[in-house]
Protein backbone atom coordinates (compact mmCIF):
# COMPACT_ATOMS: atom_id res chain seq x y z
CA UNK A 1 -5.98 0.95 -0.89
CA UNK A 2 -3.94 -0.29 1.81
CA UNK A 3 -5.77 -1.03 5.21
CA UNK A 4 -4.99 -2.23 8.93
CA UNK A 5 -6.96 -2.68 11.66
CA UNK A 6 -6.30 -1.83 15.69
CA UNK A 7 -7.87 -2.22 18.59
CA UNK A 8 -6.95 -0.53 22.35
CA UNK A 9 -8.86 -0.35 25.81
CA UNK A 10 -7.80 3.33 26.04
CA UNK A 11 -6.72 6.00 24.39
CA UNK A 12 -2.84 5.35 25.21
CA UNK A 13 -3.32 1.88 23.85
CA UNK A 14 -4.76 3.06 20.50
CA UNK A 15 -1.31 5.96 20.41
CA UNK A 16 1.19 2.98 20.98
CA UNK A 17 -1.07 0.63 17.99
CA UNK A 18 -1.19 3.20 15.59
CA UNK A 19 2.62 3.99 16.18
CA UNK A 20 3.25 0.23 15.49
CA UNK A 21 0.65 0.16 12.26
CA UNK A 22 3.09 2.41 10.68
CA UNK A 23 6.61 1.58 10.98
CA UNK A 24 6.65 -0.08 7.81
CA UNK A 25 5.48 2.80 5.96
CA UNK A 26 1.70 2.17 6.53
CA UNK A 27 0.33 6.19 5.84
CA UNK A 28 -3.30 6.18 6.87
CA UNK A 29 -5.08 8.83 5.74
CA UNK A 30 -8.83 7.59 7.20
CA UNK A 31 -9.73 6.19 10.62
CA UNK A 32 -13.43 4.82 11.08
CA UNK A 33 -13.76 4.40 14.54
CA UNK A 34 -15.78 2.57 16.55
CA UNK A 35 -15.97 3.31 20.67
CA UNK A 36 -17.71 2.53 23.93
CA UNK A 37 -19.29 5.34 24.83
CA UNK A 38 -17.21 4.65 28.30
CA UNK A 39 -13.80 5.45 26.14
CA UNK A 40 -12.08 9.13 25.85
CA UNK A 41 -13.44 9.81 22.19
CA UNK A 42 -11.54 13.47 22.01
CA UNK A 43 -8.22 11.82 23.43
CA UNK A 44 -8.47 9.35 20.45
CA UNK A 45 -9.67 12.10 18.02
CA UNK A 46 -6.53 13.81 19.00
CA UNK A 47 -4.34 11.10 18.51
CA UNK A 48 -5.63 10.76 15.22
CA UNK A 49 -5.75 14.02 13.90
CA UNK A 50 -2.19 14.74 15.13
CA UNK A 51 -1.27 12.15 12.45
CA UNK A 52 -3.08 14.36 10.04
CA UNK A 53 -5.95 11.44 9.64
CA UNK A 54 -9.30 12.30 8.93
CA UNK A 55 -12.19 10.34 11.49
CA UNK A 56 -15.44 9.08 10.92
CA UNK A 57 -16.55 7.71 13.81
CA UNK A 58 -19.68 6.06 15.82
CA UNK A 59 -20.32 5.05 19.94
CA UNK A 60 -21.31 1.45 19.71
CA UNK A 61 -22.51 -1.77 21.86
CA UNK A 62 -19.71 -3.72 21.41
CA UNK A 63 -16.62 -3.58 19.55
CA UNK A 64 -14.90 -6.03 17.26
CA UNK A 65 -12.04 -6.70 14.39
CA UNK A 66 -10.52 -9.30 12.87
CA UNK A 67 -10.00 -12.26 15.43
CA UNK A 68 -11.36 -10.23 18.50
CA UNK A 69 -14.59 -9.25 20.42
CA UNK A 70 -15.07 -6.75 23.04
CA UNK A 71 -17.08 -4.42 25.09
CA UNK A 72 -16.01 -1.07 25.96
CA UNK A 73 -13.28 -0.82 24.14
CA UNK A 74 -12.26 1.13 20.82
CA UNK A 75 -11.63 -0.83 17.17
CA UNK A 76 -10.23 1.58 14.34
CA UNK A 77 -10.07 0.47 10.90
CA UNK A 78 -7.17 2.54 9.22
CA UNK A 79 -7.13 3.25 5.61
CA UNK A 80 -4.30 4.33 3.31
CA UNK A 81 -6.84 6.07 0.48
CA UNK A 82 -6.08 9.43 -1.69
CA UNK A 83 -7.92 12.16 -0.07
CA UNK A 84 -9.48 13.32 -3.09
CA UNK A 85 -10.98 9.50 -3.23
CA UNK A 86 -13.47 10.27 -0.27
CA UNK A 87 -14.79 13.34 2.00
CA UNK A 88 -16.97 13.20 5.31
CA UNK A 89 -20.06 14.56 6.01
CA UNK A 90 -21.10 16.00 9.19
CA UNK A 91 -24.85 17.23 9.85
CA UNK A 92 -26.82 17.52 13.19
CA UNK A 93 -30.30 17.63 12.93
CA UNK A 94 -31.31 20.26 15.30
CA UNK A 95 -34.29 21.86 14.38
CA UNK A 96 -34.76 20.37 11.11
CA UNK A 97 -35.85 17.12 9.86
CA UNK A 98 -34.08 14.09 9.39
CA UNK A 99 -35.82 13.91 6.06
CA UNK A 100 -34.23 17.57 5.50
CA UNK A 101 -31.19 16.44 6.73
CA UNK A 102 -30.61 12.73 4.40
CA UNK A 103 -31.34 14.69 1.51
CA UNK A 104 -29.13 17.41 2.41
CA UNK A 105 -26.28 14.93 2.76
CA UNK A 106 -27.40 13.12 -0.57
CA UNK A 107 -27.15 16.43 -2.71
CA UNK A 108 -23.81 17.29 -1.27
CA UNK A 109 -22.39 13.53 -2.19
CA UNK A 110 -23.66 14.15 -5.49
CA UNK A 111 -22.07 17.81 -5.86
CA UNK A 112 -18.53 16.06 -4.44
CA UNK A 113 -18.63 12.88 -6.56
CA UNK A 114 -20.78 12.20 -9.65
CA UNK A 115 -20.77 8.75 -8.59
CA UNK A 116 -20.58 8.33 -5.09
CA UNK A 117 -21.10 5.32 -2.56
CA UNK A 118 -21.52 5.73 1.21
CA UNK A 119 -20.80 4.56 3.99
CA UNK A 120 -23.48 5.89 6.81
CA UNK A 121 -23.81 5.95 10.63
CA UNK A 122 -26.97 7.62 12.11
CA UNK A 123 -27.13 8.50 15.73
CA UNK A 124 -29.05 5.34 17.14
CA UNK A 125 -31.43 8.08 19.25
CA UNK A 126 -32.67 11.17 18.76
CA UNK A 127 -31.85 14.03 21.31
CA UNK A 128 -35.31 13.14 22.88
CA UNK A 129 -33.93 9.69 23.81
CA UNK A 130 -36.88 8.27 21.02
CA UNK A 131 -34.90 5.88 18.73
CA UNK A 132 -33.25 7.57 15.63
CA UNK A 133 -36.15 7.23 12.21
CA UNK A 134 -33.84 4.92 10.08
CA UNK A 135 -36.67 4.29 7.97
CA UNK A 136 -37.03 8.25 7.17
CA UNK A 137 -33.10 8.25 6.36
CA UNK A 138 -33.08 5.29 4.09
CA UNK A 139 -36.06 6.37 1.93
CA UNK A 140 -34.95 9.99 1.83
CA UNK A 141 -31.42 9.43 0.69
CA UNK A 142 -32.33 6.92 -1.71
CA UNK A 143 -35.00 9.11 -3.23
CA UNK A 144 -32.42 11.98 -3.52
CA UNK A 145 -29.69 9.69 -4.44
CA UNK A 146 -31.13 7.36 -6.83
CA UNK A 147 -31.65 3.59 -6.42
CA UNK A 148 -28.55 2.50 -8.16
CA UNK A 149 -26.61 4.32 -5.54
CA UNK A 150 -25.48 1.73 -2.15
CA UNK A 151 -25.09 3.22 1.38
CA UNK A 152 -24.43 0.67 4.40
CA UNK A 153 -23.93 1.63 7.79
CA UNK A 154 -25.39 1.31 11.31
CA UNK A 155 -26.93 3.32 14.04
CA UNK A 156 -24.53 4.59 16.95
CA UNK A 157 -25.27 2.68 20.15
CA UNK A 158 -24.14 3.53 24.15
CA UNK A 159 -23.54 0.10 25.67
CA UNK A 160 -27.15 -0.69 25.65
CA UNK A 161 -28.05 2.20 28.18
CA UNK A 162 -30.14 4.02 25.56
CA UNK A 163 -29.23 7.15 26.99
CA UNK A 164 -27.09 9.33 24.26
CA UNK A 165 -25.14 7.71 21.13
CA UNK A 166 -23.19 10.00 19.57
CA UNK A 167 -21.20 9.85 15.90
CA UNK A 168 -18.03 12.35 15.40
CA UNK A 169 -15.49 13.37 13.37
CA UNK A 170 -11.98 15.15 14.15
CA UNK A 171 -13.71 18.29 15.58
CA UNK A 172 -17.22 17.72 15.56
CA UNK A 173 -19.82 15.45 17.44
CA UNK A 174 -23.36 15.30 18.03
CA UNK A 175 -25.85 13.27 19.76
CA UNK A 176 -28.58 13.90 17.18
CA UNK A 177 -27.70 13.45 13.46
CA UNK A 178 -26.03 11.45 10.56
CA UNK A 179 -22.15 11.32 9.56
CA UNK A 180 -21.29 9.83 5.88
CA UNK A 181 -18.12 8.80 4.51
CA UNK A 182 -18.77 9.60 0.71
CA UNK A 183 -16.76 7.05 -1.49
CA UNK A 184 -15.94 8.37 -5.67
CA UNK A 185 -17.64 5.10 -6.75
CA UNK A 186 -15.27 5.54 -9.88
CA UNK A 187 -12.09 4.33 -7.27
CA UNK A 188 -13.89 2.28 -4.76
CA UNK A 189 -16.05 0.04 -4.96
CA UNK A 190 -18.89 -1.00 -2.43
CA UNK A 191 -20.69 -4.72 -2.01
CA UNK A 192 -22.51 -6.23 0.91
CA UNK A 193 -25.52 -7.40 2.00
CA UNK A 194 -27.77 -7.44 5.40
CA UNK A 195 -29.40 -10.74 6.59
CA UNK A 196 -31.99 -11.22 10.02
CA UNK A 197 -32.94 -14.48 9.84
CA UNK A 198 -36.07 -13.95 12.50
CA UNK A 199 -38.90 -16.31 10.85
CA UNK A 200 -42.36 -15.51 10.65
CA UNK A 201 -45.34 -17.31 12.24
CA UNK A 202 -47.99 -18.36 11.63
CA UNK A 203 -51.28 -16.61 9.96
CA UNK A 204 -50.51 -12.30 9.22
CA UNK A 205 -52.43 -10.51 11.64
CA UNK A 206 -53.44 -6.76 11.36
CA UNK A 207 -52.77 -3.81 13.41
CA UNK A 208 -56.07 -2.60 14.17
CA UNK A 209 -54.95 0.50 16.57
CA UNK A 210 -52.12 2.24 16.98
CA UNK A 211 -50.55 6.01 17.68
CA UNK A 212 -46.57 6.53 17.17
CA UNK A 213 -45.04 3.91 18.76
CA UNK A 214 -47.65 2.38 20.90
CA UNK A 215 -49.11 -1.16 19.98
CA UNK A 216 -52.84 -1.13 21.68
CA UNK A 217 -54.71 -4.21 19.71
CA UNK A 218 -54.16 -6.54 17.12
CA UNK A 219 -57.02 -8.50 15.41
CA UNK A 220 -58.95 -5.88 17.29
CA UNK A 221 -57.62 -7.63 20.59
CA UNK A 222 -55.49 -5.88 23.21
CA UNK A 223 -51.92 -6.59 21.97
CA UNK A 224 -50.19 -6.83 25.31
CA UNK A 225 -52.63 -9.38 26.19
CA UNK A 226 -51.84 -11.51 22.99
CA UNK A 227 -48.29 -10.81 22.64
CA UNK A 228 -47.50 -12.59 26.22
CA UNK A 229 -50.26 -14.88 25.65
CA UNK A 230 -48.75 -16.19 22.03
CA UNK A 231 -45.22 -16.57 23.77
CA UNK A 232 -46.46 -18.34 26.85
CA UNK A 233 -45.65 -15.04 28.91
CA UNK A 234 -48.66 -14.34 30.55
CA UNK A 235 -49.34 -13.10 34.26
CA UNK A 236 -45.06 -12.72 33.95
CA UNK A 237 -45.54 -9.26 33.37
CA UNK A 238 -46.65 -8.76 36.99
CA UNK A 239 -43.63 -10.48 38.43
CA UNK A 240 -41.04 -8.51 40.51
CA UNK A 241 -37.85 -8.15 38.29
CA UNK A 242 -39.54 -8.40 34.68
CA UNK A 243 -37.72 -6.85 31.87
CA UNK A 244 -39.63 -7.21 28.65
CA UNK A 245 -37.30 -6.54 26.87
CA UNK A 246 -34.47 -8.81 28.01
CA UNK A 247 -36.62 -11.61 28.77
CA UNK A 248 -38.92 -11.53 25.90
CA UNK A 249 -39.13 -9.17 23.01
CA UNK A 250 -35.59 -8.88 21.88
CA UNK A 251 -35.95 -13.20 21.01
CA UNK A 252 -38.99 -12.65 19.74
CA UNK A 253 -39.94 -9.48 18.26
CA UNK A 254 -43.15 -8.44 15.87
CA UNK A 255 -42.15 -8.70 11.82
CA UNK A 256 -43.61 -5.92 10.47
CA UNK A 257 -44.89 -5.98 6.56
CA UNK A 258 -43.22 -4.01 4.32
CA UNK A 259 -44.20 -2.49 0.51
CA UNK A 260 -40.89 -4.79 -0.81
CA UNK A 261 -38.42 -6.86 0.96
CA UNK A 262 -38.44 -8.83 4.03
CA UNK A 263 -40.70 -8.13 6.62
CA UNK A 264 -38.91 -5.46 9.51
CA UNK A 265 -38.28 -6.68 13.14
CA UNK A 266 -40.88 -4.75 15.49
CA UNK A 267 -39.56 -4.88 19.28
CA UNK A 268 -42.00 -4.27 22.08
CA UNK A 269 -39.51 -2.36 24.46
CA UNK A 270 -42.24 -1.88 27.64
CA UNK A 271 -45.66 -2.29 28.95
CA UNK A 272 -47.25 1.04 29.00
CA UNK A 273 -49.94 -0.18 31.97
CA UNK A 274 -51.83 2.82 31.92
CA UNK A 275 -52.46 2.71 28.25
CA UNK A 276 -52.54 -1.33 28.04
CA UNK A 277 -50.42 -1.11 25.31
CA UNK A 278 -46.98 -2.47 23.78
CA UNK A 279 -44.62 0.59 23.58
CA UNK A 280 -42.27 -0.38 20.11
CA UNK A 281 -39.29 0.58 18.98
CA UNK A 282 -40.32 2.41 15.59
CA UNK A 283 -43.99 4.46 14.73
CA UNK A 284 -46.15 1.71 14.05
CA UNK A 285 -48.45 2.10 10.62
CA UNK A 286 -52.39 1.16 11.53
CA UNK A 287 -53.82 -1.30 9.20
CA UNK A 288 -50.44 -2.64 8.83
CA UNK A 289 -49.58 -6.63 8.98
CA UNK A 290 -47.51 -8.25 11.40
CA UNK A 291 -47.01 -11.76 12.16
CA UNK A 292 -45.15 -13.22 15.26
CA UNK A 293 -41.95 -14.50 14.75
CA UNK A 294 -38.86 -17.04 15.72
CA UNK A 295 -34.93 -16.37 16.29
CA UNK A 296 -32.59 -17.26 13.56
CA UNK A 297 -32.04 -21.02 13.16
CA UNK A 298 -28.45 -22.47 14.45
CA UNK A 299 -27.72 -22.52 10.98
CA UNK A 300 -27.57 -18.60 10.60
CA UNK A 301 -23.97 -18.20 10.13
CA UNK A 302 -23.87 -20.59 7.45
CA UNK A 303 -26.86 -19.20 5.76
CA UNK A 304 -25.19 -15.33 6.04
CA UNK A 305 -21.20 -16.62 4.92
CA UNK A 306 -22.87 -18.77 2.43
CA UNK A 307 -24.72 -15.57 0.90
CA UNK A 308 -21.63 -13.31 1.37
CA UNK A 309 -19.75 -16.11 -0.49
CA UNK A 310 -22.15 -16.06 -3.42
CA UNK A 311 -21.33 -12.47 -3.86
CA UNK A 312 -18.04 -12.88 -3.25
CA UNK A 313 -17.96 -14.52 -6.40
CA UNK A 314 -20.28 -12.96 -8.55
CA UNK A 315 -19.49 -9.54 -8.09
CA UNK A 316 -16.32 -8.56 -5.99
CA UNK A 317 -13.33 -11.41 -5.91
CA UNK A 318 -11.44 -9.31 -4.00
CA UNK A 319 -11.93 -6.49 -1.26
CA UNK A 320 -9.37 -4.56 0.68
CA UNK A 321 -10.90 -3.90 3.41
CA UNK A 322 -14.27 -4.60 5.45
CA UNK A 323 -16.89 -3.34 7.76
CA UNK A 324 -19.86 -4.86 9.42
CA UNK A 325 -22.32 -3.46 11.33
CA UNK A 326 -24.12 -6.12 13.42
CA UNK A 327 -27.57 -5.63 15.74
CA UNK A 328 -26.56 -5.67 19.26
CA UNK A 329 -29.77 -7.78 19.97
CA UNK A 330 -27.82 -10.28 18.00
CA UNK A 331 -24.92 -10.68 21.12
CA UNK A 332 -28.15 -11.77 23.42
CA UNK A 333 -30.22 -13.83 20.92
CA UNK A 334 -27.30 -16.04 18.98
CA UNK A 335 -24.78 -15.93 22.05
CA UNK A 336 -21.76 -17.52 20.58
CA UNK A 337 -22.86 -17.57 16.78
CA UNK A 338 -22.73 -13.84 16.87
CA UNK A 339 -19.36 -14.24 16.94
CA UNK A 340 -18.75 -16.81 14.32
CA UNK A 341 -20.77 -14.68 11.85
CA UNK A 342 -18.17 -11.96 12.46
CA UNK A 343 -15.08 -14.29 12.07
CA UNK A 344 -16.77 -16.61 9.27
CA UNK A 345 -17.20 -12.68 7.23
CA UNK A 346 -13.58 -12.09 7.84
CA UNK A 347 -12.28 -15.35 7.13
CA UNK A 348 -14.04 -15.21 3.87
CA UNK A 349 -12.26 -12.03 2.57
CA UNK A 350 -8.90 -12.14 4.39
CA UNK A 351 -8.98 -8.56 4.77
CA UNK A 352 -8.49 -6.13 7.26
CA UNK A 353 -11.78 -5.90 9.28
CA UNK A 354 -14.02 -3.93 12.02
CA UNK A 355 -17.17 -3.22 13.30
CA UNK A 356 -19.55 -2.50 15.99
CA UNK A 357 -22.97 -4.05 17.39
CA UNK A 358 -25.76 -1.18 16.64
CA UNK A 359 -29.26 -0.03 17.48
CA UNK A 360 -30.19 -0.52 13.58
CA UNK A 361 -28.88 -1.50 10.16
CA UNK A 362 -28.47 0.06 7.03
CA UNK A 363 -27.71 -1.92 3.42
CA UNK A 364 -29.07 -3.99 0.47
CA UNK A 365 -31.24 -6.95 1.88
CA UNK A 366 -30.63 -10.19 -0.32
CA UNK A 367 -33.22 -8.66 -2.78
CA UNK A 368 -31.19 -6.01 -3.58
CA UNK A 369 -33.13 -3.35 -2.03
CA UNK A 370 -31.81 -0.65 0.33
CA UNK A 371 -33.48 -1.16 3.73
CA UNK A 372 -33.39 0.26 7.38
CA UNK A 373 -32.75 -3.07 9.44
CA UNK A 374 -33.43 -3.88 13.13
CA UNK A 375 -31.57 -7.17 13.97
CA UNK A 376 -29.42 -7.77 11.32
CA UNK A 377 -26.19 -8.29 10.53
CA UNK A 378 -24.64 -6.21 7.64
CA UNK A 379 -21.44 -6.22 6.01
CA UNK A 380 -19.77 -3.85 3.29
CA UNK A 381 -16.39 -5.09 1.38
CA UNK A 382 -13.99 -2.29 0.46
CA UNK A 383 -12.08 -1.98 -3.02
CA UNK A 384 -10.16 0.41 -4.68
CA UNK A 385 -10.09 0.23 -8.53
């Protein structure tokens, strides 16, 4: 498999790179494309189909490839792969479920490939403007898949305006649904991993009440009340200018217990004052423990390239390409170590690289299990057989 990545701040720019990407001979037959919502997504879908390249693409929060990071701009990873190597799936929800919908994709990788590995990008909201179930998506496809069967991938973001993220292909887009690039796992192979690094806290507490995605007490205690009182935060919620969000919850969200694996982030996104509760990003489970937590150490990016090093050398020597799919509450909480975790990834593998900061994570945590993440960064190496 032969692979480049490009990069543009418009659709003209992205004509003019992929000209240059193949005057040597360079024959893509796959673009996955990552693009500010703000960017012409049809002009570039154009561009790319004209060449007779298949697209699997995603909006996103932030753009990046090897040796740069942007923001509103569009990174394509280009790969030179036989066609009958891969296929793309394409399904809206619409009226059905996203369980319906996972295992819908899941039987159709299985009836293309009888080994397959995927590569997955969910919308990162639902056409309601609710956050996109990654949960649902991760346990349905691995129940229909099997557990010896890897997907990685990320939710589609919009610059952080959670208004519409949308994932697309040549001639098809949809705010509301999941794309899949389906990989016959008997060519290429797939290894990565997805790392947090938020810390828990202190003693587990319990969710006492709860509906959907409203937080009302914890240890039987209002949970607003705690929350800003635990962080030092509170009486700030009254002051003019208050994000909770920004200034609070996206540093230090809720870890949420799970059956197996590390504990999930839980982010308080607003104060709902007339129900004196914490309104979260995913359906919170009563009876459920939580602890409080603390951002990553300053030794993150050494923790994640030394585990992607480990790998690296136990399982896959050599890759030929690589994606990563990175939290975009990452950019806020690690500031400049974001970015070294990205590089550090690349410079590890020395292979053509891109990616895009999400509203959730999907791949194997370091225990090997497939996960939905919230605030981590995941990577996938690429190589052909």
């Amino acid at each position: 498999m032969k692979a480049k990545s490009i990069k543009g701040k418009s659709a003209e720019e992205i004509k003019t790179a992929l000209q240059q990407s193949m005057t040597d001979g360079f024959e893509p037959t796959l673009a996955i494309v990552f693009i500010s919502v703000k960017q012409d997504r049809k002009a570039v879908c154009d561009i790319l189909g004209n060449k007779g390249i298949e697209v699997f693409g995603a909006t996103s929060c932030g753009e990046f490839i090897n040796g740069r990071q942007d923001e509103g701009s569009i990174v394509i990873l280009l790969l030179e792969l036989n066609r009958d190597a891969f296929t793309i799936l394409f399904e809206p929800v619409g009226v059905r479920t996203i369980k319906d919908v996972s295992t819908r994709v899941a039987e159709m990788a299985l009836e293309k490939f009888e080994k397959p590995a995927l590569i997955v990008c969910s919308t990162g909201l639902t056409d309601k403007g609710e956050f996109f179930d990654g949960g649902n998506l991760v346990k349905s496809l691995e129940s229909a898949l099997g557990k010896e069967v890897s997907f990685f991938g990320g939710m589609a973001g919009d610059d952080r305006a959670l208004s519409a993220t949308y994932i697309f292909t040549r001639n098809n887009e949809t705010s509301y649904g999941i794309i899949a690039l389906v990989l016959d796992g008997r060519k290429v192979e797939l290894q990565g991993m997805a790392i947090t690094g938020w810390k828990p806290v202190g003693i587990t507490r319990t969710i006492t009440k709860s509906k959907g995605k409203l937080l009302y007490t914890i240890d039987n205690q209002p949970a607003v009340e705690m929350y800003l009182r635990y962080l030092g935060k509170q009486g700030e919620e009254a002051v003019e200018g208050f994000n909770l969000l920004d200034d609070i919850s996206m540093h230090y969200p809720l870890l949420l217990e799970r059956e197996r694996g590390e504990p999930l982030p839980l982010t308080p996104l607003s104060i709902d004052q007339t129900e004196n509760a914490l309104v979260c990003d995913l359906d919170i489970p009563q009876g459920r423990k939580i602890w409080f937590s603390m951002p990553p150490d300053l030794d993150i990016s050494e923790t994640i390239i030394g585990e992607a090093k480990n790998l690296k050398e136990t399982t896959l020597p050599e890759a030929d390409a690589m994606l990563i799919f990175s939290c975009a509450g990452r950019i806020n909480v690690l500031g400049p170590l974001v970015t070294s975790e990205n590089e550090g990834l690349y410079e590890l593998w020395n292979v053509p690289m891109a990616g895009f900061f999400t509203y959730g994570e999907y791949g194997r945590a370091l225990d090997r299990n497939q996960e939905f993440h919230s605030g981590a960064c995941c990577w996938v190496a690429l190589k052909e057989k």
